[in-house]
PDB file of N, CA and C in Angstrom:
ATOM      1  N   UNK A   1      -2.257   4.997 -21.124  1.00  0.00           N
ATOM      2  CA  UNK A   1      -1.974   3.782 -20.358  1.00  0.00           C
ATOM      3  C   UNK A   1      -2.386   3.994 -18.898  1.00  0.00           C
ATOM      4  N   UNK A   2      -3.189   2.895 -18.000  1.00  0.00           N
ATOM      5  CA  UNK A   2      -3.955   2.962 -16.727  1.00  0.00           C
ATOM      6  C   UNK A   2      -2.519   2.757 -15.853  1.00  0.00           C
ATOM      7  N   UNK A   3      -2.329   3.425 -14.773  1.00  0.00           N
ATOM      8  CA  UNK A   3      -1.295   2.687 -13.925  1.00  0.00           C
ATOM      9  C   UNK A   3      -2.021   1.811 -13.060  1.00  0.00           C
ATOM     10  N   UNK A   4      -0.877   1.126 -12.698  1.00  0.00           N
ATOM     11  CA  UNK A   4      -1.335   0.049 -11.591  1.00  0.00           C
ATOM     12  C   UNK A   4      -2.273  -0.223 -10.259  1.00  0.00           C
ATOM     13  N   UNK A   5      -3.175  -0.376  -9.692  1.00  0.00           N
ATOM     14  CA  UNK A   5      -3.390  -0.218  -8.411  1.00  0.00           C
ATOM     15  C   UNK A   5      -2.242  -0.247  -7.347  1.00  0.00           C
ATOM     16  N   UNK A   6      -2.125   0.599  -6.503  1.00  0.00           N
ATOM     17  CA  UNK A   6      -0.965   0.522  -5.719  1.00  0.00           C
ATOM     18  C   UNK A   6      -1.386   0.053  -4.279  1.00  0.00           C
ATOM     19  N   UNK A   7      -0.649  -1.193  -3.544  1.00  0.00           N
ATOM     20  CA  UNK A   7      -0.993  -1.772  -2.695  1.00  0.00           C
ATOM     21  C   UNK A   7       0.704  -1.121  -1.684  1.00  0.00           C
ATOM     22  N   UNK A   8       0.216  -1.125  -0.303  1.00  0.00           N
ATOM     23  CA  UNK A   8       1.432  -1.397   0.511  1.00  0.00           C
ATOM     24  C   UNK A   8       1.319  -2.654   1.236  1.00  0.00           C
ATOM     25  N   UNK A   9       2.642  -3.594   1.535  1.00  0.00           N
ATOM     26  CA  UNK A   9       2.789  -4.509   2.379  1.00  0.00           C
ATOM     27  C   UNK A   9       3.510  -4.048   3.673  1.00  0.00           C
ATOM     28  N   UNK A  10       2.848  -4.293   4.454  1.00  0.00           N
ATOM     29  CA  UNK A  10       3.718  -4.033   5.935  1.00  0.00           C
ATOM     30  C   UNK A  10       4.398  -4.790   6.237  1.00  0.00           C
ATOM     31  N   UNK A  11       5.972  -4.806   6.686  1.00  0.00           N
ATOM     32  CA  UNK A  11       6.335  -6.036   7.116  1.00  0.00           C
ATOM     33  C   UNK A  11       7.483  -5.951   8.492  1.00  0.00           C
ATOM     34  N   UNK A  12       8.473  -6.871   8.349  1.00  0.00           N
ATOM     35  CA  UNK A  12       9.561  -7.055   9.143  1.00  0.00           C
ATOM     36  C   UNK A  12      10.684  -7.343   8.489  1.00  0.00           C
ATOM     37  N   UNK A  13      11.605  -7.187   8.755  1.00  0.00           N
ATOM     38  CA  UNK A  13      13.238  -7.792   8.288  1.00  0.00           C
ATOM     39  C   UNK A  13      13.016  -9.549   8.706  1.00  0.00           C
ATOM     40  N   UNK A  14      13.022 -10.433   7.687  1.00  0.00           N
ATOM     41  CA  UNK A  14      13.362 -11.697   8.301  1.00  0.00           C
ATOM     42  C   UNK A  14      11.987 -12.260   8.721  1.00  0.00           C
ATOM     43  N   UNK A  15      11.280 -11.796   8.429  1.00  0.00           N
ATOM     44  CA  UNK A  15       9.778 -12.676   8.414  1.00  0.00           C
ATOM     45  C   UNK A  15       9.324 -13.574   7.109  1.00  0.00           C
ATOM     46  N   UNK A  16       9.376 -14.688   7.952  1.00  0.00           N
ATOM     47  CA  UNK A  16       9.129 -15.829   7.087  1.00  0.00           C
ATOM     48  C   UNK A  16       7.633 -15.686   6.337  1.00  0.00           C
ATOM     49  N   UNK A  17       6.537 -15.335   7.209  1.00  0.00           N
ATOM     50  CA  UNK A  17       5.533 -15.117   7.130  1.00  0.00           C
ATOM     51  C   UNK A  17       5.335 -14.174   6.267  1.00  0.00           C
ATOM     52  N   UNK A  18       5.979 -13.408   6.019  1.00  0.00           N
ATOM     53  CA  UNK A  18       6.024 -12.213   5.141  1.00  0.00           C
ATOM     54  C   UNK A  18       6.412 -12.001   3.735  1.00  0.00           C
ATOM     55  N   UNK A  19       7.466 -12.947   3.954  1.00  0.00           N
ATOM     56  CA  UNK A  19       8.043 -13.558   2.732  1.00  0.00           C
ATOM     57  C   UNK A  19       6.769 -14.190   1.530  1.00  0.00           C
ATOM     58  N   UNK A  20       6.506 -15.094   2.769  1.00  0.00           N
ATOM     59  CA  UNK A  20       5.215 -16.305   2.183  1.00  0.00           C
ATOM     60  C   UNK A  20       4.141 -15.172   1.647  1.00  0.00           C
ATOM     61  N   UNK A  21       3.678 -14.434   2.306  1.00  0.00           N
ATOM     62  CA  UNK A  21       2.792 -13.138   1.936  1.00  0.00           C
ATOM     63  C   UNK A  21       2.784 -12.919   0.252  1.00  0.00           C
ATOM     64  N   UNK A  22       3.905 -12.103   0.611  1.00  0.00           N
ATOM     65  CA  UNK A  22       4.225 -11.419  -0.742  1.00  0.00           C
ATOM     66  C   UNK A  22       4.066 -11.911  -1.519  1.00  0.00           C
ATOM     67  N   UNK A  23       4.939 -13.980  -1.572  1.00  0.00           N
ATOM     68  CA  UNK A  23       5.028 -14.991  -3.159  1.00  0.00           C
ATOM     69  C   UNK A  23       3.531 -15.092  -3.273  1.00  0.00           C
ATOM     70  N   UNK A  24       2.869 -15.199  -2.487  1.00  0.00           N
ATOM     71  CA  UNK A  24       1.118 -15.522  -2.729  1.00  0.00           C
ATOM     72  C   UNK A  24       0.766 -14.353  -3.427  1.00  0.00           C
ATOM     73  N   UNK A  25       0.950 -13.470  -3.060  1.00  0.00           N
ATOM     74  CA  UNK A  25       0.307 -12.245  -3.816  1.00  0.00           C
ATOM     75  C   UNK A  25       0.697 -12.324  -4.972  1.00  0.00           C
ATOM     76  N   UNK A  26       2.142 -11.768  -4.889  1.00  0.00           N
ATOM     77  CA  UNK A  26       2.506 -11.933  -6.962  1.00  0.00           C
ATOM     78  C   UNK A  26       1.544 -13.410  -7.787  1.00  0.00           C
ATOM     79  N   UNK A  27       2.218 -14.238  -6.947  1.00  0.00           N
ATOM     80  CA  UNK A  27       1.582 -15.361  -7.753  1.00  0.00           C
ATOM     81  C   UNK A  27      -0.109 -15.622  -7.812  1.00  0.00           C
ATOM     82  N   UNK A  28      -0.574 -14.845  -7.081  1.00  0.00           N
ATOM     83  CA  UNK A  28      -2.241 -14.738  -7.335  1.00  0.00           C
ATOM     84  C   UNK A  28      -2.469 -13.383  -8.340  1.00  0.00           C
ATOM     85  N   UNK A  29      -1.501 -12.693  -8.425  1.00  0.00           N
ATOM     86  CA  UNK A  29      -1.737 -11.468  -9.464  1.00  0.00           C
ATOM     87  C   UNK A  29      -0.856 -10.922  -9.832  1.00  0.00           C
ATOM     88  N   UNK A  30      -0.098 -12.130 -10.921  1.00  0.00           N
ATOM     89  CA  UNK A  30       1.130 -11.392 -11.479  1.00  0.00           C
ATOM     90  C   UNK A  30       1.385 -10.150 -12.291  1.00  0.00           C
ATOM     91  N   UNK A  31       1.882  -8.537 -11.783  1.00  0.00           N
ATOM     92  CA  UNK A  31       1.849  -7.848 -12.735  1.00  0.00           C
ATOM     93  C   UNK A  31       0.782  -6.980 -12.431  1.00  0.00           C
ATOM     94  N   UNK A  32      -0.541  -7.195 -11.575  1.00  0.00           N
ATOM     95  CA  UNK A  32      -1.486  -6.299 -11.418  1.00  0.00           C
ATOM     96  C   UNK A  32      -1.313  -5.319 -10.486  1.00  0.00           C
ATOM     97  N   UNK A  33      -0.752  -5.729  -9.357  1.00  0.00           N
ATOM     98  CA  UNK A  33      -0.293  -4.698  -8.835  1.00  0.00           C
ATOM     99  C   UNK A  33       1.080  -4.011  -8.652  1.00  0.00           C
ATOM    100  N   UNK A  34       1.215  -2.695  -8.902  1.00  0.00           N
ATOM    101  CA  UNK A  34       2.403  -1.974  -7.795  1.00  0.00           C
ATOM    102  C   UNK A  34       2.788  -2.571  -6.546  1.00  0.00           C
ATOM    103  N   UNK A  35       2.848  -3.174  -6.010  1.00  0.00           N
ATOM    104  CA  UNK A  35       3.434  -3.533  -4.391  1.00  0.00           C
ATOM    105  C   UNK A  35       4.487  -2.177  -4.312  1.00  0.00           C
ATOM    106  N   UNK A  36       4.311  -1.828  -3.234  1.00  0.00           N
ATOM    107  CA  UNK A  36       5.448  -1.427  -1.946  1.00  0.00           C
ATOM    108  C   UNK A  36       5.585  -1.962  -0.782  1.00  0.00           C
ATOM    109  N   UNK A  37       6.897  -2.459  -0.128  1.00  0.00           N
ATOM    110  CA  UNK A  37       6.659  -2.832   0.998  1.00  0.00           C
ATOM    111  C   UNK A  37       7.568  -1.914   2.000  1.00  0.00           C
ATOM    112  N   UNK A  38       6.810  -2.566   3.040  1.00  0.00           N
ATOM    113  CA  UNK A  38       7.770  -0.739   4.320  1.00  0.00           C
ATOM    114  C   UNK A  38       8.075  -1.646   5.482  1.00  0.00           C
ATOM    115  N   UNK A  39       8.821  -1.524   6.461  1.00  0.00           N
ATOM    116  CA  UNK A  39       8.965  -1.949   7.751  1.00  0.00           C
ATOM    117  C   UNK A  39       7.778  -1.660   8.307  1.00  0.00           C
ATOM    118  N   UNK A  40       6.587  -1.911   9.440  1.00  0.00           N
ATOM    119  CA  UNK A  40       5.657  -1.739  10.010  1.00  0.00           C
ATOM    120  C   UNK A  40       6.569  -1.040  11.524  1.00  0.00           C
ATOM    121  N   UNK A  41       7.952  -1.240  11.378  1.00  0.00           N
ATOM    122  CA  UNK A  41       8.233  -0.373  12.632  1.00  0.00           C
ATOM    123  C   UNK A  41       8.815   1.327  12.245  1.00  0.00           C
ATOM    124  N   UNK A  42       9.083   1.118  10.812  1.00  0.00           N
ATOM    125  CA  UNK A  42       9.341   2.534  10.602  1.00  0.00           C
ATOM    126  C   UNK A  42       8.387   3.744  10.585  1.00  0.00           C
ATOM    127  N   UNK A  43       7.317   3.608  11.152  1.00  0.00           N
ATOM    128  CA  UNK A  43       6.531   4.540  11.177  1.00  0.00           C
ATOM    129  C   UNK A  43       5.670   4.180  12.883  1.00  0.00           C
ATOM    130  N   UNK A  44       5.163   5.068  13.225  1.00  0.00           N
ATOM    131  CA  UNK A  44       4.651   5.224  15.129  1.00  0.00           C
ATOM    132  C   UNK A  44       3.819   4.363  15.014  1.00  0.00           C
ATOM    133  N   UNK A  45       2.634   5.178  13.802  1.00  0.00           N
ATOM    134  CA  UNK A  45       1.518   5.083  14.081  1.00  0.00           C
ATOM    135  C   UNK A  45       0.662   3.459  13.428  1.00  0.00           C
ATOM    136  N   UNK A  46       2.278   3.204  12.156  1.00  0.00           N
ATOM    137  CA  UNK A  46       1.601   1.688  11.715  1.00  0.00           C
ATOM    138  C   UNK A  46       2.283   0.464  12.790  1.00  0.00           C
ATOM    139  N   UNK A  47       3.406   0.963  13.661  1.00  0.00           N
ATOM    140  CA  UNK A  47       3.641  -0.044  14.508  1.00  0.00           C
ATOM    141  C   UNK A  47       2.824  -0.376  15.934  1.00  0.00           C
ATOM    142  N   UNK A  48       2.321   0.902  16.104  1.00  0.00           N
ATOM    143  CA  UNK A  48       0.984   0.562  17.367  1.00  0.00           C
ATOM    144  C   UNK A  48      -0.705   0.297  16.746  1.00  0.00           C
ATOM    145  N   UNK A  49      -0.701   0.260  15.668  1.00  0.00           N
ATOM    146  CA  UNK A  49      -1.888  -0.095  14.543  1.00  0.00           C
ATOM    147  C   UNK A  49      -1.804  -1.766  14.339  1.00  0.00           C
ATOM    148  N   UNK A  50      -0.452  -2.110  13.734  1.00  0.00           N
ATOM    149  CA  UNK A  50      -0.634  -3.296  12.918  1.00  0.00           C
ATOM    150  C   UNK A  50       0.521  -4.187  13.296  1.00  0.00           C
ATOM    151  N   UNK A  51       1.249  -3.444  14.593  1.00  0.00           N
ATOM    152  CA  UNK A  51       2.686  -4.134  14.778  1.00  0.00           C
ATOM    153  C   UNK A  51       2.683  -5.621  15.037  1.00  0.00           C
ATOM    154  N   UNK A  52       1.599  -6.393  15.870  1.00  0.00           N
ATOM    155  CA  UNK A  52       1.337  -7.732  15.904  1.00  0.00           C
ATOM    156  C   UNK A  52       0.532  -8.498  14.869  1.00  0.00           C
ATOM    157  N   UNK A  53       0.166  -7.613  14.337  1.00  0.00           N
ATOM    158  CA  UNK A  53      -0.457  -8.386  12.681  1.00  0.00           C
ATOM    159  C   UNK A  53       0.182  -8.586  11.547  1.00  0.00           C
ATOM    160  N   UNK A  54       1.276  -8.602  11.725  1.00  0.00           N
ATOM    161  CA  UNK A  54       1.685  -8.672  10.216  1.00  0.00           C
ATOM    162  C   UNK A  54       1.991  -9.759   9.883  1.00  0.00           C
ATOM    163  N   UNK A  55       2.113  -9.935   8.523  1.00  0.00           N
ATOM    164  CA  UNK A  55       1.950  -9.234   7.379  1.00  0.00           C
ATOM    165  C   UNK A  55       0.502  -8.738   7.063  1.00  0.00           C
ATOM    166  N   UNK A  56       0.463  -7.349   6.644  1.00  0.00           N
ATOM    167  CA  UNK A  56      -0.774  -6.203   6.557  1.00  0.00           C
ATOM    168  C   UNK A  56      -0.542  -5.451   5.217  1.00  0.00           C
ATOM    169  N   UNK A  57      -1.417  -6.187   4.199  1.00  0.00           N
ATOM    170  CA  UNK A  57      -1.952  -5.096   2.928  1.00  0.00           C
ATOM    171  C   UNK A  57      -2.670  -4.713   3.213  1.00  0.00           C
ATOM    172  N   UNK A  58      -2.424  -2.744   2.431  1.00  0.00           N
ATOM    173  CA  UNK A  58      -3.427  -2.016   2.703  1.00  0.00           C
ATOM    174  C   UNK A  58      -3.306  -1.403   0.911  1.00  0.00           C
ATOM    175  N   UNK A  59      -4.721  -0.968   0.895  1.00  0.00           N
ATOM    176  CA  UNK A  59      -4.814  -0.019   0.003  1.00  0.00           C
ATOM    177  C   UNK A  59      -4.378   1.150  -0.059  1.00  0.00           C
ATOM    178  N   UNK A  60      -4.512   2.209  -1.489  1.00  0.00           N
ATOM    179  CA  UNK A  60      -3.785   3.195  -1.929  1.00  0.00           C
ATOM    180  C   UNK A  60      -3.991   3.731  -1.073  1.00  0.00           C
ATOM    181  N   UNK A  61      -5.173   4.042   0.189  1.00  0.00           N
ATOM    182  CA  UNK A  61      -5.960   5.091   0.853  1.00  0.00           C
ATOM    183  C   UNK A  61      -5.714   4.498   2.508  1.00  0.00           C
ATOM    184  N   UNK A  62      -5.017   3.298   2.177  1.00  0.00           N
ATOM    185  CA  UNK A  62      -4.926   2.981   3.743  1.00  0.00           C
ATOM    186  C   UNK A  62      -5.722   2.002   4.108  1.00  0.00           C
ATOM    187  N   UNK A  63      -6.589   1.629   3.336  1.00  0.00           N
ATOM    188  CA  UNK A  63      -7.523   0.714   3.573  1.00  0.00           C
ATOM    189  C   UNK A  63      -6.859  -0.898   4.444  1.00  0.00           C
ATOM    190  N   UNK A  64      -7.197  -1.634   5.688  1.00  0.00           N
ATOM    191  CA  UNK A  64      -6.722  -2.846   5.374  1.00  0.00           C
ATOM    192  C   UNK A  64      -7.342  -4.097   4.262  1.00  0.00           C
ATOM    193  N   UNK A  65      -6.927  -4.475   3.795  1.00  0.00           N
ATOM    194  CA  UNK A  65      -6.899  -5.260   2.548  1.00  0.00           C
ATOM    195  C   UNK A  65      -7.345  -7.053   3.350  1.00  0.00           C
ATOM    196  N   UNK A  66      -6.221  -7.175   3.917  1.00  0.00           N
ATOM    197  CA  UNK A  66      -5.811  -8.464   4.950  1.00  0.00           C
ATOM    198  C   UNK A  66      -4.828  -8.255   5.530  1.00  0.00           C
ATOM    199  N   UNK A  67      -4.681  -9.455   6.286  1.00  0.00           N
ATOM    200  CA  UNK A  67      -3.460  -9.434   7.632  1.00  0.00           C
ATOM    201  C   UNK A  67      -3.180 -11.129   7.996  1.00  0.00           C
ATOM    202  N   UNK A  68      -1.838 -10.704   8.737  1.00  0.00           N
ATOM    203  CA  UNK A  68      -1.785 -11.991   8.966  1.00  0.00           C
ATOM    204  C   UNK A  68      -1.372 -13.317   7.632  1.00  0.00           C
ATOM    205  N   UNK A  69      -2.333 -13.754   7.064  1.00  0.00           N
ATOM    206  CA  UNK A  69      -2.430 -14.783   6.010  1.00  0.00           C
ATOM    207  C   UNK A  69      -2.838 -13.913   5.004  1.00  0.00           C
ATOM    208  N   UNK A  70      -2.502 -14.345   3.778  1.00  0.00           N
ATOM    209  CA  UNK A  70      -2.855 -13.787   2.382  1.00  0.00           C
ATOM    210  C   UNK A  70      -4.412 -14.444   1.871  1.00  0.00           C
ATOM    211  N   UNK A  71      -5.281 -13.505   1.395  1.00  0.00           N
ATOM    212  CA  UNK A  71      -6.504 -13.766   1.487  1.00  0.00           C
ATOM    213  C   UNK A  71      -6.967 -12.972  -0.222  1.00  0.00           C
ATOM    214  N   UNK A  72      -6.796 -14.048  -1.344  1.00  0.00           N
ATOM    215  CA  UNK A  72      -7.048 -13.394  -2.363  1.00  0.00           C
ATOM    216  C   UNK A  72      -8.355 -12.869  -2.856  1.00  0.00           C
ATOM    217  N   UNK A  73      -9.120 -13.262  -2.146  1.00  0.00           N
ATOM    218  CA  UNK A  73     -10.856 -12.599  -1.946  1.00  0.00           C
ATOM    219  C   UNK A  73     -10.811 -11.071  -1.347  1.00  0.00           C
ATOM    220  N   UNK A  74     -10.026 -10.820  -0.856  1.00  0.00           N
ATOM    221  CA  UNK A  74      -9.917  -9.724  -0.550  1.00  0.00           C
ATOM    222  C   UNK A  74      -8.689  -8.682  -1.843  1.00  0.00           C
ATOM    223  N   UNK A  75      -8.914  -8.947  -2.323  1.00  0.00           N
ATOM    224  CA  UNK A  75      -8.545  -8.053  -4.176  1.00  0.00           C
ATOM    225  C   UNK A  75      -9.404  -7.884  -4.802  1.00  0.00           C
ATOM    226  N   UNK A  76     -10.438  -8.821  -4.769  1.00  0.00           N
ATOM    227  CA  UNK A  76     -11.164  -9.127  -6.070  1.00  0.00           C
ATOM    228  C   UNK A  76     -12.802  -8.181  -6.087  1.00  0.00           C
TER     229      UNK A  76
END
């Protein structure tokens, strides 16, 4: 059995925007991916990276994916 592609979401406590993020994602690919999501302030180096962009998928490797708005061209 293949495991999942594993994506991270960056986010905030209480972001609406973030919220909205995420339902777009599942609902553009229910089941395909692993999601994790993390605070973008719990770490130094993703809060002076991506701290005004979020919401920020990245790939298994770190890759950014998108930001900001959910952009399902950027999965595919």
């Amino acid at each position: 059995m293949t495991s999942k592609p594993r994506l991270l979401l960056l986010t905030r406590p209480e972001c609406g925007l973030c919220e909205e993020f995420r339902v777009e994602l599942e609902q553009a690919f229910p089941g395909r991916f692993e999601i994790e999501e993390a605070c973008v302030d719990d770490d130094a180096e993703w809060a002076r990276r991506w701290g005004l962009k979020i919401p920020v998928l990245l790939d298994s490797s770190g890759a950014l994916l998108c930001a900001t708005r959910f952009d399902a061209d950027s999965l595919t």
